[in-house]
Protein backbone atom coordinates (compact mmCIF):
# COMPACT_ATOMS: atom_id res chain seq x y z
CA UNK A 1 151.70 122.25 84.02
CA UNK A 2 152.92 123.82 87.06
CA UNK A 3 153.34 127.66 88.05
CA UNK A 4 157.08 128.99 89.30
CA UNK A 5 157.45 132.02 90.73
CA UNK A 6 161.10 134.63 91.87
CA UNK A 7 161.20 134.99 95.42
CA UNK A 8 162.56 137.88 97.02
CA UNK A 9 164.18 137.51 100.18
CA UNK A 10 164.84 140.60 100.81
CA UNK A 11 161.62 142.19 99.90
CA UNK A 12 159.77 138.80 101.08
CA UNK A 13 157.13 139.21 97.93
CA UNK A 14 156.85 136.50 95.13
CA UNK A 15 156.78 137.99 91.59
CA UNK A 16 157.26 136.78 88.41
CA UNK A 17 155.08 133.85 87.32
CA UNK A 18 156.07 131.84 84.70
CA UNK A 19 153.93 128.64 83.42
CA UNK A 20 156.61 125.43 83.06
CA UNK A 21 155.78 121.79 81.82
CA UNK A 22 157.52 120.66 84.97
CA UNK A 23 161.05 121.90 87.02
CA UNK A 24 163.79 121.31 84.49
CA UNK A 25 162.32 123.72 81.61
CA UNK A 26 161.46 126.31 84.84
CA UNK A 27 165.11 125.69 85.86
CA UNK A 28 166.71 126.39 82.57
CA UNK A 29 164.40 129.93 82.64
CA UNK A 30 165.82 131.02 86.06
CA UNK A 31 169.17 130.80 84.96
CA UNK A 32 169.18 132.08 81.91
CA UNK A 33 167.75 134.80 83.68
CA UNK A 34 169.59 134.97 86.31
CA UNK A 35 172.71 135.05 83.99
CA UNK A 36 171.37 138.20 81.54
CA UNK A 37 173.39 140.91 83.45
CA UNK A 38 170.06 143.40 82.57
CA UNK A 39 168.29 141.75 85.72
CA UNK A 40 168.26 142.41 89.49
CA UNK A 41 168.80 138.43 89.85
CA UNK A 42 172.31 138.93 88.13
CA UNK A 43 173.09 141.82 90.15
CA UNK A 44 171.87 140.70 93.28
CA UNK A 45 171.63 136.79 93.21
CA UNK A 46 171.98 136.28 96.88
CA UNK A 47 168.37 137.91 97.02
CA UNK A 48 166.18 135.59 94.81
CA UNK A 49 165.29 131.73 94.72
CA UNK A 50 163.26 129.75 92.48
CA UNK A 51 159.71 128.70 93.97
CA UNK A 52 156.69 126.01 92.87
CA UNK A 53 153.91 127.19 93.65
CA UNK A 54 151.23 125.20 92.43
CA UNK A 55 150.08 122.84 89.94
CA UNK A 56 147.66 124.39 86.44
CA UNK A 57 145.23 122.38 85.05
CA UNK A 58 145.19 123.52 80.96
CA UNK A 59 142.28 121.39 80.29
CA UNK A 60 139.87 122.14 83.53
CA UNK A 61 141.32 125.33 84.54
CA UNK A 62 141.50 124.45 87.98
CA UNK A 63 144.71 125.25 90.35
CA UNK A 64 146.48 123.07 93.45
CA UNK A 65 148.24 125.07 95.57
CA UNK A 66 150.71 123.66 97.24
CA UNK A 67 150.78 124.56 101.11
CA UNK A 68 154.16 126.08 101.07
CA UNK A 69 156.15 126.92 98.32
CA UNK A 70 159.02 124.58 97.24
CA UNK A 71 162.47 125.78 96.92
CA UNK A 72 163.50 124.79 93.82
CA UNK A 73 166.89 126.97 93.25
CA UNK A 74 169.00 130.16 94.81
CA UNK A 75 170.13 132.27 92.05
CA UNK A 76 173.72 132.13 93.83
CA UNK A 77 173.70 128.14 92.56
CA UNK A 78 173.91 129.47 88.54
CA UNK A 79 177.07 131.05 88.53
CA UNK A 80 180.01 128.79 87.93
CA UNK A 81 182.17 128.13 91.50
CA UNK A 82 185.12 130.55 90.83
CA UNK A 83 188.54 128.12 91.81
């Protein structure tokens, strides 16, 4: 299992976690998120990206970090390209 976390560029903080088997299910979150016109990251999608942050262990408990968070997505890259 691997943590995912919304980055902030503009406030530069990383906030909600969310626990994914692996990038495609934590893809299909962000942008279903980032689509619900209730959240900041439709409103302001030029301000948030998708992150990995580490790697979970469910059986040990233990936690990899990695040593610098992978871009996975920009909110900007859900929205359909307008012709």
């Amino acid at each position: 299992m691997k943590l995912y976390s919304v980055y902030d560029k503009k406030s530069m903080i990383y906030g909600q976690i969310m626990t994914c088997q692996d990038e495609i299910q934590a893809k299909r979150l962000f942008e279903r998120a980032v689509n619900d016109e209730d959240t900041m990251l439709f409103h302001y999608p030029e301000d948030f990206v998708l992150v990995e942050i580490c790697d979970f262990d469910e059986k040990t408990g233990s936690i990899v970090t990695l040593p610098m968070p992978k871009q996975i997505l920009e909110a900007q890259a859900c929205f359909p390209i307008e012709k």
